[in-house]
N, C-alpha and C. Protein backbone atom coordinates (compact mmCIF):
# COMPACT_ATOMS: atom_id res chain seq x y z
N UNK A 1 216.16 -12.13 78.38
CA UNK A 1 214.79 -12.25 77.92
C UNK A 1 213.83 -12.49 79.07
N UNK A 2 214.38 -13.41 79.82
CA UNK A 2 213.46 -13.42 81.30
C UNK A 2 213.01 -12.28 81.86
N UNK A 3 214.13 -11.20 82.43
CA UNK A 3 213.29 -10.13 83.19
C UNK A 3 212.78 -9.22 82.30
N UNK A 4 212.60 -9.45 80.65
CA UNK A 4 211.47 -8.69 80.04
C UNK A 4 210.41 -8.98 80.55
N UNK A 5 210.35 -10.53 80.55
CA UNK A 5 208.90 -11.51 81.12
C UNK A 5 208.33 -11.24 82.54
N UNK A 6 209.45 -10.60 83.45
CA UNK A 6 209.03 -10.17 84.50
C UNK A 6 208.37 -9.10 84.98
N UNK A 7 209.20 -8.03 83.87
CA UNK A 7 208.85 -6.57 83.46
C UNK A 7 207.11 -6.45 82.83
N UNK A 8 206.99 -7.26 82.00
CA UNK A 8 205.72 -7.72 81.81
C UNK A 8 204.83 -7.92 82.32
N UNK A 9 204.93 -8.89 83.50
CA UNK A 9 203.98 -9.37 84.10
C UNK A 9 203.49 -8.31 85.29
N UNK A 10 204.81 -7.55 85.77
CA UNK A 10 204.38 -6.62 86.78
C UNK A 10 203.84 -5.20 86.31
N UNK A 11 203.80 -5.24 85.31
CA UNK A 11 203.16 -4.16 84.24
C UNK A 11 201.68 -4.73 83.95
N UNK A 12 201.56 -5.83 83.97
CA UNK A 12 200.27 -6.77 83.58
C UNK A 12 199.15 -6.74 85.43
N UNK A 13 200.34 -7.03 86.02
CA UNK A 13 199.96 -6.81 87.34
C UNK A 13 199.39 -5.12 87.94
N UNK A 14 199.82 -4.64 87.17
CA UNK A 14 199.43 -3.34 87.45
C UNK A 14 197.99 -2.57 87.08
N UNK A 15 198.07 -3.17 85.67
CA UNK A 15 197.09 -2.88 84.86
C UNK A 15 195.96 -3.78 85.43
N UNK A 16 196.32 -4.94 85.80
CA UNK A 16 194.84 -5.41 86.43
C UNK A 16 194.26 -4.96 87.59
N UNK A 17 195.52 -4.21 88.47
CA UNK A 17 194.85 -3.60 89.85
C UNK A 17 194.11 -2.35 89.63
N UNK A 18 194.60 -1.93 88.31
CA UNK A 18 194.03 -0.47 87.97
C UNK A 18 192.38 -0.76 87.50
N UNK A 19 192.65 -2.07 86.52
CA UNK A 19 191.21 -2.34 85.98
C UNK A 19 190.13 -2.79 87.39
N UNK A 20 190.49 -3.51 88.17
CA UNK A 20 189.90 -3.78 89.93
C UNK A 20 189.28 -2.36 90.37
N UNK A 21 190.45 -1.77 90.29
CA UNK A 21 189.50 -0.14 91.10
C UNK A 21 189.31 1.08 90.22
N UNK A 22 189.23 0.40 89.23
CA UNK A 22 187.86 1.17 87.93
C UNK A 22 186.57 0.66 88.35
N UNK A 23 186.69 -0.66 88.22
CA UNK A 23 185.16 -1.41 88.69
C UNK A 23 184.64 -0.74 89.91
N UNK A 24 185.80 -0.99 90.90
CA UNK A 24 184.98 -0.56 92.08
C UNK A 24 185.18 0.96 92.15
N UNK A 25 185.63 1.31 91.64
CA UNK A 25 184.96 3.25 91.47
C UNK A 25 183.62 2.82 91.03
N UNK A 26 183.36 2.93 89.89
CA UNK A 26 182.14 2.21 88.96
C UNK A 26 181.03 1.83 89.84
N UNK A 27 181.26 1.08 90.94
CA UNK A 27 180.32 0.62 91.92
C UNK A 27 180.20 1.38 93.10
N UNK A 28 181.19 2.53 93.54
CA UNK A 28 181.19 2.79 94.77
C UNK A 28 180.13 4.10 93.80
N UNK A 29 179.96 4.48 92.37
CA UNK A 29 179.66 5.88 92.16
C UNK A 29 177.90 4.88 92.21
N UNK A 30 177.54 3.88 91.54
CA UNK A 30 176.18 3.41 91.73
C UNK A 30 175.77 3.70 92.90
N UNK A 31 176.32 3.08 94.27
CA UNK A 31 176.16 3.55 95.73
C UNK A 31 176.46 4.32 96.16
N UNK A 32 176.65 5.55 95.54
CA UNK A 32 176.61 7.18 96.37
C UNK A 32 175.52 7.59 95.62
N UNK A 33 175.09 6.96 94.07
CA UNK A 33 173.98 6.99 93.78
C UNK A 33 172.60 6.91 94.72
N UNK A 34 172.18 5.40 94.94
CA UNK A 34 171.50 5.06 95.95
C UNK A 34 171.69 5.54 97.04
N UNK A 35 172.72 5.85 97.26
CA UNK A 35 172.57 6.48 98.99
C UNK A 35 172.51 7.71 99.04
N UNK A 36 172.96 8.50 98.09
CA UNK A 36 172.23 10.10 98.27
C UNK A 36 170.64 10.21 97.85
N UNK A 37 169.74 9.54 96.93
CA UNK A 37 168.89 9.55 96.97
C UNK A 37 168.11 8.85 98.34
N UNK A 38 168.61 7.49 99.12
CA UNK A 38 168.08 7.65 99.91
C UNK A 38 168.42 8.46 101.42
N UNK A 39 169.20 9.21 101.08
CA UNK A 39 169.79 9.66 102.47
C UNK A 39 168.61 11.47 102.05
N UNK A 40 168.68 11.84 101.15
CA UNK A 40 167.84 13.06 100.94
C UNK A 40 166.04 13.01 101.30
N UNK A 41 166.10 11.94 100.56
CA UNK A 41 164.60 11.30 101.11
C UNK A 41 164.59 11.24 103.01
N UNK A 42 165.33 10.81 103.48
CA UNK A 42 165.17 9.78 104.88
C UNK A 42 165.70 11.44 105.70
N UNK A 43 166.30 12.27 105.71
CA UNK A 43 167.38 12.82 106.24
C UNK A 43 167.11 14.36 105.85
N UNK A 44 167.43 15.62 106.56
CA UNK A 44 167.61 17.06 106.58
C UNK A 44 169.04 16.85 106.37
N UNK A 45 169.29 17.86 105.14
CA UNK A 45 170.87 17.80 104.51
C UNK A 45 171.28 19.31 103.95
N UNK A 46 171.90 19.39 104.53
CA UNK A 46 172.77 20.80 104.17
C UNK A 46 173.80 20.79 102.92
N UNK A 47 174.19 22.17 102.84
CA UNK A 47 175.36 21.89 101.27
C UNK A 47 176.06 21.32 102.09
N UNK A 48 177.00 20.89 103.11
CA UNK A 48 177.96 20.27 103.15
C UNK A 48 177.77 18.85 103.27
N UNK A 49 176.32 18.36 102.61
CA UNK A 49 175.97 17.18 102.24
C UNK A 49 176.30 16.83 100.99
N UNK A 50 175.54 17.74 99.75
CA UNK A 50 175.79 17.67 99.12
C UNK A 50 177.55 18.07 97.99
N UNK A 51 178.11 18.66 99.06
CA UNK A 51 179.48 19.20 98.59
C UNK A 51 180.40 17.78 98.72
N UNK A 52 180.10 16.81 100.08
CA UNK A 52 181.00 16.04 100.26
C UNK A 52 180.78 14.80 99.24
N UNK A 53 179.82 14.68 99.10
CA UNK A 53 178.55 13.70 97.84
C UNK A 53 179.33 13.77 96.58
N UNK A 54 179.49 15.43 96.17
CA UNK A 54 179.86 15.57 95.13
C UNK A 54 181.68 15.57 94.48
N UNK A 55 182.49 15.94 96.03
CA UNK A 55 183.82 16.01 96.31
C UNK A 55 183.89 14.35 95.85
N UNK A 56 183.27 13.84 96.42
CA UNK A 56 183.36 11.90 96.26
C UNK A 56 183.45 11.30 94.87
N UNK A 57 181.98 12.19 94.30
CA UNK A 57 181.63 11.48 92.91
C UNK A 57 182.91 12.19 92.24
N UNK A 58 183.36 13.12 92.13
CA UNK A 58 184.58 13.55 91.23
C UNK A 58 185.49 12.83 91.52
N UNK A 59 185.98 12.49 93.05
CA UNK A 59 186.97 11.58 92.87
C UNK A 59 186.88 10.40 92.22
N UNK A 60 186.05 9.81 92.10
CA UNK A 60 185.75 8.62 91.82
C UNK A 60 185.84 8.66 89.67
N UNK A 61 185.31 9.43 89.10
CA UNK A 61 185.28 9.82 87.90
C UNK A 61 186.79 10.13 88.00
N UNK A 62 187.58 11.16 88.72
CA UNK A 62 188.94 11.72 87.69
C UNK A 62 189.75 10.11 88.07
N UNK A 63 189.34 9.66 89.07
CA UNK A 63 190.19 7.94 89.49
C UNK A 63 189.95 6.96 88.43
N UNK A 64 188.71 7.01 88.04
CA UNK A 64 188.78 6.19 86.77
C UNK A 64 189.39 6.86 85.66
N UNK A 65 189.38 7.91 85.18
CA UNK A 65 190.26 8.88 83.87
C UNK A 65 191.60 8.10 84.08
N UNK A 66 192.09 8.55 85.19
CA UNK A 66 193.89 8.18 85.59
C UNK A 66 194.00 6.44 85.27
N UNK A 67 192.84 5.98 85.76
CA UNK A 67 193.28 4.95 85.94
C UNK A 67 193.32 4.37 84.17
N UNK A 68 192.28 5.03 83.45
CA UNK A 68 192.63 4.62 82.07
C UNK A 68 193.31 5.05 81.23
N UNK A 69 194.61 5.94 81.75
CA UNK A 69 195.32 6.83 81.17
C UNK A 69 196.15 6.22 81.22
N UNK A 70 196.97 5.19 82.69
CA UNK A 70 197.56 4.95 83.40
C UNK A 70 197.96 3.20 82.05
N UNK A 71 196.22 2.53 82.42
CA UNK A 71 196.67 2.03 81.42
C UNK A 71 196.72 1.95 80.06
N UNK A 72 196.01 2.63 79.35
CA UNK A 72 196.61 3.21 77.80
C UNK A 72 198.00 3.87 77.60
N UNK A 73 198.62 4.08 79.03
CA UNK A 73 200.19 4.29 78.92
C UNK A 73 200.70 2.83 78.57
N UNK A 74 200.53 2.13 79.72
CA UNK A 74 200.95 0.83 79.65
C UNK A 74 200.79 0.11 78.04
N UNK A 75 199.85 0.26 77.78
CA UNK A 75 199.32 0.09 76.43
C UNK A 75 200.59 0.30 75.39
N UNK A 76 200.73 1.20 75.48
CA UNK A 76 201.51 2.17 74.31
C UNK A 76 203.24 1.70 74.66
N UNK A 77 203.69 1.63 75.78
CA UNK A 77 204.63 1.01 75.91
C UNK A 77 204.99 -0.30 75.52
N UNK A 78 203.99 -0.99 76.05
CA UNK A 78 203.77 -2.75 75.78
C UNK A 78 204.36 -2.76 74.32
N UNK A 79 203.87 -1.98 73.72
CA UNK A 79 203.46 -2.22 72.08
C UNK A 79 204.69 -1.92 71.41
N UNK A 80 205.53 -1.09 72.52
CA UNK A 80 207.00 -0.86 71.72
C UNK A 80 208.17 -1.65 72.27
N UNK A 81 207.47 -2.32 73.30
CA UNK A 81 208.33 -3.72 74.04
C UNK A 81 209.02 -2.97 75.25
N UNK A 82 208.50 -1.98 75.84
CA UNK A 82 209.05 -0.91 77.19
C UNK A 82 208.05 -1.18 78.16
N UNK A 83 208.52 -2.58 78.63
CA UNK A 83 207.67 -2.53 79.70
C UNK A 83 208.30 -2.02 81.50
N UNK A 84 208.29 -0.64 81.70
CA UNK A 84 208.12 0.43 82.19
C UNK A 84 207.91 0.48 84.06
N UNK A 85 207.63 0.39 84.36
CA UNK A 85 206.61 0.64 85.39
C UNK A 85 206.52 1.91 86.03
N UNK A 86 207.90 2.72 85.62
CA UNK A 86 207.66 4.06 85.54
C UNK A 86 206.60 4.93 84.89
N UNK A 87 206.63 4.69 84.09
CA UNK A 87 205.64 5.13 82.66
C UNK A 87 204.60 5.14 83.94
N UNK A 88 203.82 4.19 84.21
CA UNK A 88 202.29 4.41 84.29
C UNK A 88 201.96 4.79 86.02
N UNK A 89 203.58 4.89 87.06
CA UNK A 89 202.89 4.78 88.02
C UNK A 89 202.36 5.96 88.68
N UNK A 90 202.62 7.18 88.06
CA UNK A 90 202.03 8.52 88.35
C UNK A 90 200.30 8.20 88.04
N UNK A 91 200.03 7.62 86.49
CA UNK A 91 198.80 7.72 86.96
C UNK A 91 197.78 6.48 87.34
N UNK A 92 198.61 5.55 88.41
CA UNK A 92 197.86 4.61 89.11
C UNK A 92 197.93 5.24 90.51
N UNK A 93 198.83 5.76 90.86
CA UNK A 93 199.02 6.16 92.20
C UNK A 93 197.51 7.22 92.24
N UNK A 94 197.79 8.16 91.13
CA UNK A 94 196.70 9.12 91.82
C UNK A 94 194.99 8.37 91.09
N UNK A 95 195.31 7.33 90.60
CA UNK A 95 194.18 6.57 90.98
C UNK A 95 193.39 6.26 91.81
N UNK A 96 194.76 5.57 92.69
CA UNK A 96 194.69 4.86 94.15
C UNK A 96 194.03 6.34 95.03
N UNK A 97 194.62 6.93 94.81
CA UNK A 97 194.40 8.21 95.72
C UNK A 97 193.55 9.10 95.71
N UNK A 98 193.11 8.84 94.49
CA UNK A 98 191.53 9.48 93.94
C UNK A 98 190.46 7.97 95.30
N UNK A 99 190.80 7.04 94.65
CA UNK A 99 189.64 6.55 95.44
C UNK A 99 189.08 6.53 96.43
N UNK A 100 190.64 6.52 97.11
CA UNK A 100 190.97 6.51 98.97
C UNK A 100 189.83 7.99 99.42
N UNK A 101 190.12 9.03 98.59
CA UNK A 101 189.71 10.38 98.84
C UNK A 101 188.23 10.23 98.40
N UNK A 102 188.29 9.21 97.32
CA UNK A 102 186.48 9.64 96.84
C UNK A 102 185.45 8.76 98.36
N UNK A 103 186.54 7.17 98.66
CA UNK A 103 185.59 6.63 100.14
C UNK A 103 185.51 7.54 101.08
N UNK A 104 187.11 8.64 101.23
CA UNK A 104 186.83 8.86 102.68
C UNK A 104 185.91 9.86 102.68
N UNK A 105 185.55 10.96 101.26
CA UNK A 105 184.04 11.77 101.22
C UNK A 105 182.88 10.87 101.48
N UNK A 106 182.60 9.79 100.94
CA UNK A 106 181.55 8.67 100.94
C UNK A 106 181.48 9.10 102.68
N UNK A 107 182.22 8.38 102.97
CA UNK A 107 182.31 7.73 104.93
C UNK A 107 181.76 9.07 105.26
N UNK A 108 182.30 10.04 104.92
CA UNK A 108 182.03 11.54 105.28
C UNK A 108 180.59 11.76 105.42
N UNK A 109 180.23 12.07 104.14
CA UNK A 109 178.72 12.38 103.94
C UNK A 109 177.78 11.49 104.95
N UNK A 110 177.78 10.11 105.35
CA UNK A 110 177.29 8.84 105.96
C UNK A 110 176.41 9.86 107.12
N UNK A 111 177.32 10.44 107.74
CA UNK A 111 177.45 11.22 109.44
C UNK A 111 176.93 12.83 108.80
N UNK A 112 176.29 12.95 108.00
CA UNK A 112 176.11 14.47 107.81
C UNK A 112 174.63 14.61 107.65
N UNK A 113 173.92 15.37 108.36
CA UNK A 113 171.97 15.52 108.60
C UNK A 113 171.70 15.19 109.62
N UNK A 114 170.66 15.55 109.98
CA UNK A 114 169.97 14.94 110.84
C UNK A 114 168.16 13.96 110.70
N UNK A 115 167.50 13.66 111.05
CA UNK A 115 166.64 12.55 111.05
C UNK A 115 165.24 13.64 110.32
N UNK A 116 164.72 13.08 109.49
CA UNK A 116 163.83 14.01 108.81
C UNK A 116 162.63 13.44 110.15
N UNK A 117 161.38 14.38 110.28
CA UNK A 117 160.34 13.28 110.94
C UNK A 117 159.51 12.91 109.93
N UNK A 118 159.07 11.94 110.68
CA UNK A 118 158.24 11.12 109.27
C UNK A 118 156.83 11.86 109.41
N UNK A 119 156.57 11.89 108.50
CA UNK A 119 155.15 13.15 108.32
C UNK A 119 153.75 11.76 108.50
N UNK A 120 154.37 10.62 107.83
CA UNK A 120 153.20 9.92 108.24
C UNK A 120 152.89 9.51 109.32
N UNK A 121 154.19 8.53 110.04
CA UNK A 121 154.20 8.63 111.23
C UNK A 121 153.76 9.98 112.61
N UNK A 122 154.33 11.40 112.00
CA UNK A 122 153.31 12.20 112.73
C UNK A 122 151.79 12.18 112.58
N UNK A 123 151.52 12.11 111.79
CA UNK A 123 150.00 12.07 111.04
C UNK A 123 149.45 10.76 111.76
N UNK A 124 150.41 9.71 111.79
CA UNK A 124 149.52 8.76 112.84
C UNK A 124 148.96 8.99 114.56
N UNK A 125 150.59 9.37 114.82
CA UNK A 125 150.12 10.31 116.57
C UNK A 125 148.81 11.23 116.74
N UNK A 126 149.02 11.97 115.71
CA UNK A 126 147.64 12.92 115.60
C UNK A 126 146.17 11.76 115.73
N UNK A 127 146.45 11.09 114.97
CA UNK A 127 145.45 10.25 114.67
C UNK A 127 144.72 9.69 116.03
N UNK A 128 145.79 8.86 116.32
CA UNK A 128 145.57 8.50 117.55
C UNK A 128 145.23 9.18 118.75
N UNK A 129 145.81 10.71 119.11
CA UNK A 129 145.14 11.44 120.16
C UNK A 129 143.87 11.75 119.68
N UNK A 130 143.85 12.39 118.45
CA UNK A 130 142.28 12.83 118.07
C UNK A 130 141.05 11.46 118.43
N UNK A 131 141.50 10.42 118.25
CA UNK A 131 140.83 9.41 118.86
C UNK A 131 140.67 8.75 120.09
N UNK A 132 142.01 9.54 120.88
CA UNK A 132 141.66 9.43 122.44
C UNK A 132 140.39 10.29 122.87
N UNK A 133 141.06 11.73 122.30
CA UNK A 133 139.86 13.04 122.78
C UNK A 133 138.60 12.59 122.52
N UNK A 134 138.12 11.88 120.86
CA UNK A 134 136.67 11.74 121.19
C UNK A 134 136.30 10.71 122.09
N UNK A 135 137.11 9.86 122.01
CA UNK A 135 136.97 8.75 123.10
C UNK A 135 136.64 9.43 124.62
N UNK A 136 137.36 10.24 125.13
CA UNK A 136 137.05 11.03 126.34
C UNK A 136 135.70 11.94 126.06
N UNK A 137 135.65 12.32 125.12
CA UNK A 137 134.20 13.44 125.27
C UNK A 137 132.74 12.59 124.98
N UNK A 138 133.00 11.04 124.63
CA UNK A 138 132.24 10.24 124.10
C UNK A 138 131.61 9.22 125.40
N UNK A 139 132.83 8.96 126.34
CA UNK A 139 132.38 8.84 127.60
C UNK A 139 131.77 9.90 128.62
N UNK A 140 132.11 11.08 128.62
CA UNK A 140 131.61 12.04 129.28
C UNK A 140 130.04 12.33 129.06
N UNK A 141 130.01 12.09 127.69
CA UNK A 141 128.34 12.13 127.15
C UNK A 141 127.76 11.20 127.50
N UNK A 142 128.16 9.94 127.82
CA UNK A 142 127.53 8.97 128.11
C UNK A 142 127.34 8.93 129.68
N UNK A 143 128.31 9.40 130.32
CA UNK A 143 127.86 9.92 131.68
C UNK A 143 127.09 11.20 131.78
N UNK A 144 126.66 12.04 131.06
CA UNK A 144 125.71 13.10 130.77
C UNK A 144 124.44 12.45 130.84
N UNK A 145 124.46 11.44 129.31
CA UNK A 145 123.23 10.63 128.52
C UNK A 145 122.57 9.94 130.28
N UNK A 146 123.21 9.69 131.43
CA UNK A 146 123.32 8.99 132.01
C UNK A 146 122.41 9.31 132.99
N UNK A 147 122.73 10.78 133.36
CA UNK A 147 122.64 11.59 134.14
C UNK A 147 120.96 12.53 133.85
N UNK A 148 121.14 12.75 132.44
CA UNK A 148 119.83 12.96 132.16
C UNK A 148 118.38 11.94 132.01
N UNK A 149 119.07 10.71 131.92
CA UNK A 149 118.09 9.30 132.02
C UNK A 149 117.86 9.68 133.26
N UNK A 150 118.10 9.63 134.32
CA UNK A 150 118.06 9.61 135.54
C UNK A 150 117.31 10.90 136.22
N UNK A 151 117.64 12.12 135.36
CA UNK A 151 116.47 13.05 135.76
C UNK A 151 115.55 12.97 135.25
N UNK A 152 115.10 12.51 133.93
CA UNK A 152 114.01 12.90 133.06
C UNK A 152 113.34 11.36 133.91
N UNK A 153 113.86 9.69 134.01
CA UNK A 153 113.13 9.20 135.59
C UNK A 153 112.33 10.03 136.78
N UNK A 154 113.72 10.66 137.21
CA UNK A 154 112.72 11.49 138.10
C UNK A 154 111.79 12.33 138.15
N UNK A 155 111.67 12.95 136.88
CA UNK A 155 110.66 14.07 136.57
C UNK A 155 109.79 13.54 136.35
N UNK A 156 109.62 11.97 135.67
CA UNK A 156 108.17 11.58 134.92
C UNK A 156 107.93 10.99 136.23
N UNK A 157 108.39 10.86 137.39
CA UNK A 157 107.80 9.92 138.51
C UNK A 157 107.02 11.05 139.16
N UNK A 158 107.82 12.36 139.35
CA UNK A 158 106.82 13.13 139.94
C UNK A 158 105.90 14.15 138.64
N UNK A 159 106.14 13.57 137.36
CA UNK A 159 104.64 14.07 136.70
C UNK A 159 103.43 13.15 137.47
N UNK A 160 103.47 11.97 136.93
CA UNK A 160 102.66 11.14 137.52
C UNK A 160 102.12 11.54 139.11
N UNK A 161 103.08 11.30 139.90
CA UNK A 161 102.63 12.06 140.91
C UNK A 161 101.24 13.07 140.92
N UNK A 162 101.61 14.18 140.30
CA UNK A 162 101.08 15.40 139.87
C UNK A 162 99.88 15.12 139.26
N UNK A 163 99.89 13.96 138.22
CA UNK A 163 98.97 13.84 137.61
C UNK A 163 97.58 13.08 138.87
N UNK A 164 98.05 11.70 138.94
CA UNK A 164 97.58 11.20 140.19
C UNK A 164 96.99 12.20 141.41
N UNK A 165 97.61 12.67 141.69
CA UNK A 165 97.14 14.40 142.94
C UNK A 165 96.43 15.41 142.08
N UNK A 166 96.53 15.40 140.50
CA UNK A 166 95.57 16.80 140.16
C UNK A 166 94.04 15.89 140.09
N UNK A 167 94.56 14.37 139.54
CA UNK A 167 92.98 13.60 139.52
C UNK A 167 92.42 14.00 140.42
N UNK A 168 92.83 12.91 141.97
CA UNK A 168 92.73 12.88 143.06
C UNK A 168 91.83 14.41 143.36
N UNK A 169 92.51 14.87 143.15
CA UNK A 169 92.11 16.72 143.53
C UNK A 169 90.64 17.06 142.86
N UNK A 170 90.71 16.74 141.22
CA UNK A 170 90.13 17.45 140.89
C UNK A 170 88.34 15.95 141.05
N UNK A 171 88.89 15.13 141.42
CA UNK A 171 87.98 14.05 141.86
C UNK A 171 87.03 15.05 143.08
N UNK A 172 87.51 15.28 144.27
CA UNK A 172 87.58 15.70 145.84
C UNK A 172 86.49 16.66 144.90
N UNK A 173 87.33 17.85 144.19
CA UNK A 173 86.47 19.04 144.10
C UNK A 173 84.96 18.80 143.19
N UNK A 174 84.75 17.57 142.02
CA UNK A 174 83.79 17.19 141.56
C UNK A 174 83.08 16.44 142.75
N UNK A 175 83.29 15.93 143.80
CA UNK A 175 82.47 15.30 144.55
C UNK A 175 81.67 16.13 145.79
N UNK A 176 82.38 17.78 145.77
CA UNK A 176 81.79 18.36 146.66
C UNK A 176 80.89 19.05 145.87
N UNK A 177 81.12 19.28 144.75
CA UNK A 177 80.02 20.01 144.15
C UNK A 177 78.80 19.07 144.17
């Protein structure tokens, strides 16, 4: 009667490792979730982005099938007092082996694209030179603005002049008349 109890427990033991990496299939498929949406967003991606993405998510889905096949075997044995470990280990193994295969697509995809550029971040560079350039043509005018203060000075010094000398002049020529 004992190594029924043993037979049991390592059948019980089984079924809980299977139920462990259901969950974490379950969780690794949420985070290929999130990470293909943000890796498409962030990243230039080719089909062999999306092929390895998708090679992953299947493993991960037929790993959970097996793994609940694996134990609804167990199930069905339990119930006739055959506790087995034959019975279920075909489909825990390719459980196990679904998963191994669905991370190592995960790990895969990680390393696949290259760096999108950021359109805002370009849009800022722009920004910023376009605001060097007027900055440069804004000083140049002001050395223009500068330049023409300085002649239109000189011109009104010798209007005056002119004016002063046409008086002067036209003084001379009213005094000879």
């Amino acid at each position: 009667m004992q190594e029924d109890e043993y037979k049991k427990e390592a059948v019980n033991i089984g079924v809980t490792l299977s139920t462990q990496l259901i969950s974490a299939s379950l969780t690794m498929i949420a985070v290929l979730g999130a990470f293909a949406t943000f890796i498409i967003d962030k990243r230039e991606v080719g089909l062999h982005f999306y092929i390895l993405i998708g090679v992953s998510f299947l493993a991960f889905v037929v790993s959970i099938i097996s793994g609940g096949k694996g134990i609804d075997k167990a199930r069905k044995s339990g119930f006739r007092n055959n506790w087995n470990l034959d019975d279920t280990r075909k489909s825990f193994n390719w459980q196990a082996g679904l998963c191994g295969i669905g991370l190592l697509f995960f790990i895969l995809s990680v390393f696949i694209g290259k760096e999108k550029s950021d359109t805002q971040l370009d849009r800022l560079s722009k920004t910023e030179k376009d605001i060097y350039a007027i900055q440069v043509i804004d000083s140049l005018r002001q050395v223009e603005v500068k330049q023409l203060k300085a002649e239109i000075e000189l011109l009104s010094g010798q209007l005056k002049e002119l004016k002063v000398a046409v008086k002067a002049d036209t003084i001379k020529t009213t005094l000879k008349r």
